[in-house]
Protein backbone atom coordinates (compact mmCIF):
# COMPACT_ATOMS: atom_id res chain seq x y z
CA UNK A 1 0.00 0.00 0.00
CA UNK A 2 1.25 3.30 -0.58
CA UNK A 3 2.33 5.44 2.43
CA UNK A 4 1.78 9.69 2.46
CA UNK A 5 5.23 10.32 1.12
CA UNK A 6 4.92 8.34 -2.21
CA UNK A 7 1.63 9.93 -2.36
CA UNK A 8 2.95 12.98 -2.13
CA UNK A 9 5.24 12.68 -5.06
CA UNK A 10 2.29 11.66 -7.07
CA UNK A 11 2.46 7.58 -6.44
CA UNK A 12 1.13 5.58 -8.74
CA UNK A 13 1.07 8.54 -11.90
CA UNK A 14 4.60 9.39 -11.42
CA UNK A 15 5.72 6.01 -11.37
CA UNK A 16 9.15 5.23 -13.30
CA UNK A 17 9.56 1.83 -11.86
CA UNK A 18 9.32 0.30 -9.06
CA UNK A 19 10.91 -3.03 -6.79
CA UNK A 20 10.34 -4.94 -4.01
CA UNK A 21 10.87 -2.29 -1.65
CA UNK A 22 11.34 0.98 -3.76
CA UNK A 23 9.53 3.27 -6.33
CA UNK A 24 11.41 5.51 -8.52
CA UNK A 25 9.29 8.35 -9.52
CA UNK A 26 9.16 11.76 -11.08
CA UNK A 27 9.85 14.58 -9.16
CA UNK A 28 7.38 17.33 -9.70
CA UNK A 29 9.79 19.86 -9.48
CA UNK A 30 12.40 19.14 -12.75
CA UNK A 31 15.17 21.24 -10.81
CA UNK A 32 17.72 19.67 -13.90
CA UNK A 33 16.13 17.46 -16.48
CA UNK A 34 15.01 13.64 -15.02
CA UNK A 35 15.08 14.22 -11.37
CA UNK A 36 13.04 11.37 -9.73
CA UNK A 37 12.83 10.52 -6.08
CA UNK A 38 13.35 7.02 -4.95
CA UNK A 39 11.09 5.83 -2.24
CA UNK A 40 11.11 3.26 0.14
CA UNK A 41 7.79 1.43 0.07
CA UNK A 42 8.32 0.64 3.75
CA UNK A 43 6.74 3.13 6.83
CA UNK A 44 10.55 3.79 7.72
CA UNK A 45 11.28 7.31 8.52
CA UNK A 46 14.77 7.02 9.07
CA UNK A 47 17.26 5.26 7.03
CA UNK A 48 19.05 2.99 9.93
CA UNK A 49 15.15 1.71 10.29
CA UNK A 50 14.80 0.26 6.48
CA UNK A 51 15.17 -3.86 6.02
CA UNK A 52 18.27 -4.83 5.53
CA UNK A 53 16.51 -6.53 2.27
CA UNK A 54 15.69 -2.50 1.06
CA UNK A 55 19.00 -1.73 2.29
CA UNK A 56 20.13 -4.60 -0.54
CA UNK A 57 18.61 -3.41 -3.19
CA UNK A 58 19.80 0.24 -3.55
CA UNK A 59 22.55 -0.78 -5.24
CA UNK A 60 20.86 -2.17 -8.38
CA UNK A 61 18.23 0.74 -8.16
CA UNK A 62 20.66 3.81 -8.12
CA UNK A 63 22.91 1.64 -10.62
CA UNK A 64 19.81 1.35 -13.35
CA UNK A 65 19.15 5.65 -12.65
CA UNK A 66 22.48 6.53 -13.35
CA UNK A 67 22.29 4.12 -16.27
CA UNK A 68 19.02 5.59 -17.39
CA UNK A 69 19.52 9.79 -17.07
CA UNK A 70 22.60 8.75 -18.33
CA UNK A 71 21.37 7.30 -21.50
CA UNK A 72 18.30 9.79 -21.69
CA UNK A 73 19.91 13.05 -21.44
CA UNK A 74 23.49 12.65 -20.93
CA UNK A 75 23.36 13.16 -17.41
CA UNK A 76 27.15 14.11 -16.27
CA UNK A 77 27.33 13.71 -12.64
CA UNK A 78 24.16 12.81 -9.75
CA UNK A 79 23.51 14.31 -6.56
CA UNK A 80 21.35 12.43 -3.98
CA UNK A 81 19.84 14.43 -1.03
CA UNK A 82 17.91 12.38 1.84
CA UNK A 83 16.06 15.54 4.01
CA UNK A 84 13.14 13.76 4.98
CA UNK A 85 12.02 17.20 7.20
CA UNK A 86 8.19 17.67 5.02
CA UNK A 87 8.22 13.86 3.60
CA UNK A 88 8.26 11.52 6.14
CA UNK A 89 9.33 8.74 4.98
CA UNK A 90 12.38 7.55 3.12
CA UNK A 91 13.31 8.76 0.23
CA UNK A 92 16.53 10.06 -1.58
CA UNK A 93 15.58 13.33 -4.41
CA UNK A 94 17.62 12.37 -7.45
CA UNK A 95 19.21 15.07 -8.49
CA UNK A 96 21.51 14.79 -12.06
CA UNK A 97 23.78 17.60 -13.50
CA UNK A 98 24.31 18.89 -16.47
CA UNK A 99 27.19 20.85 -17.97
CA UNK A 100 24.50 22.65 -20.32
CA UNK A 101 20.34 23.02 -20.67
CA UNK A 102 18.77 20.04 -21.64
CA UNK A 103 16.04 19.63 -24.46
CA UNK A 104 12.88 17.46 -23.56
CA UNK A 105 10.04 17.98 -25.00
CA UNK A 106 10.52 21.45 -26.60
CA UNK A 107 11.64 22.79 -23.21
CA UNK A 108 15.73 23.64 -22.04
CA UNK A 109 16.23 22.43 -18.94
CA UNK A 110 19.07 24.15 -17.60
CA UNK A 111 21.03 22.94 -14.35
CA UNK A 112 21.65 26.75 -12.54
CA UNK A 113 24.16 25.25 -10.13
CA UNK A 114 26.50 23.58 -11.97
CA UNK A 115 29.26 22.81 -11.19
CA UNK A 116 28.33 23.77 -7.46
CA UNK A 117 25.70 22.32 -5.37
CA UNK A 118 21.81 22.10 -7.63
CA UNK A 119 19.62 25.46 -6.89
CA UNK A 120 16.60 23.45 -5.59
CA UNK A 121 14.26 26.64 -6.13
CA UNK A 122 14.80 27.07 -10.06
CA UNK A 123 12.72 24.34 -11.23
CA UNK A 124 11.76 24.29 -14.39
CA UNK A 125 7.95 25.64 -15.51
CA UNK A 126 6.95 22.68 -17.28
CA UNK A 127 3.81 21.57 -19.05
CA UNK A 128 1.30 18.46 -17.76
CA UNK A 129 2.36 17.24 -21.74
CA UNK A 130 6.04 17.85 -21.41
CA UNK A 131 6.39 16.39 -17.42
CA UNK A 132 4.19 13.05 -19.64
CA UNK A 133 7.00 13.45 -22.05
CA UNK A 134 9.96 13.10 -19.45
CA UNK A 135 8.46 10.65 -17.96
CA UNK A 136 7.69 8.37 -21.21
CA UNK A 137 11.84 9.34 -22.37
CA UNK A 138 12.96 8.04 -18.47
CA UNK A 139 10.95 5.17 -19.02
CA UNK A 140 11.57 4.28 -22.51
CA UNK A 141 15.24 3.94 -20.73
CA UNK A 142 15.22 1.97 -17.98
CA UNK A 143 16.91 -1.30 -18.18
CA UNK A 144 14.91 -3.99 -18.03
């Protein structure tokens, strides 16, 4: 069942993929082009208190994102914040970088902050059709 914080990041429309344990979804807020958030399913709201079986399978999960933005929009380097202060539960905001704006869907992304540390308020004004559009490239990517 999904818990507040998934639902809060638009669980089950913003869906990527999803595991055992995990969901990878779309971030609302495109900050740089393909930022997701990766959830843990489980009612943990602190890392140390995750399975050690969701603990197991970050690996593979962060492996096939990298692989993914990497593939989609020639994502340079990822940043991975875990604040958990409004959101509850779990979950890392994937945050890739970008040497230069990124097309997607008729829109240029542009990462503000690089190469320093990602300006979480300059997210991108994006349409419902191109956020659908992200979210079809991302997926269209992800190793199966």
């Amino acid at each position: 069942m999904a818990h507040q914080t998934m639902l809060a990041f638009g669980y089950p429309d913003s869906l990527v993929a999803e595991s055992a344990h995990w969901t990878v979804q779309l971030r609302p807020q495109q900050v740089t082009a393909g930022c997701l958030v990766l959830i843990c399913k489980a009612e943990a709201i602190s890392l140390g208190a995750i399975a050690p079986e969701a603990g197991a399978e970050l690996p593979a999960l962060v492996a096939a994102i990298e692989q993914t933005l990497r593939a989609a929009f020639g994502a340079e380097k990822f940043n991975y914040l875990a604040l958990m202060m409004v959101d509850p539960h779990v979950h890392f905001h994937v945050i890739p970088r970008y040497g230069a704006a990124v097309q997607v869907a008729g829109a240029a992304i542009p990462d503000p902050g690089w190469p320093g540390a990602p300006d979480l308020k300059a997210a991108a004004d994006l349409t419902t059709a191109q956020m659908a559009a992200l979210q079809a490239e991302i997926r269209a990517h992800w190793p199966d």
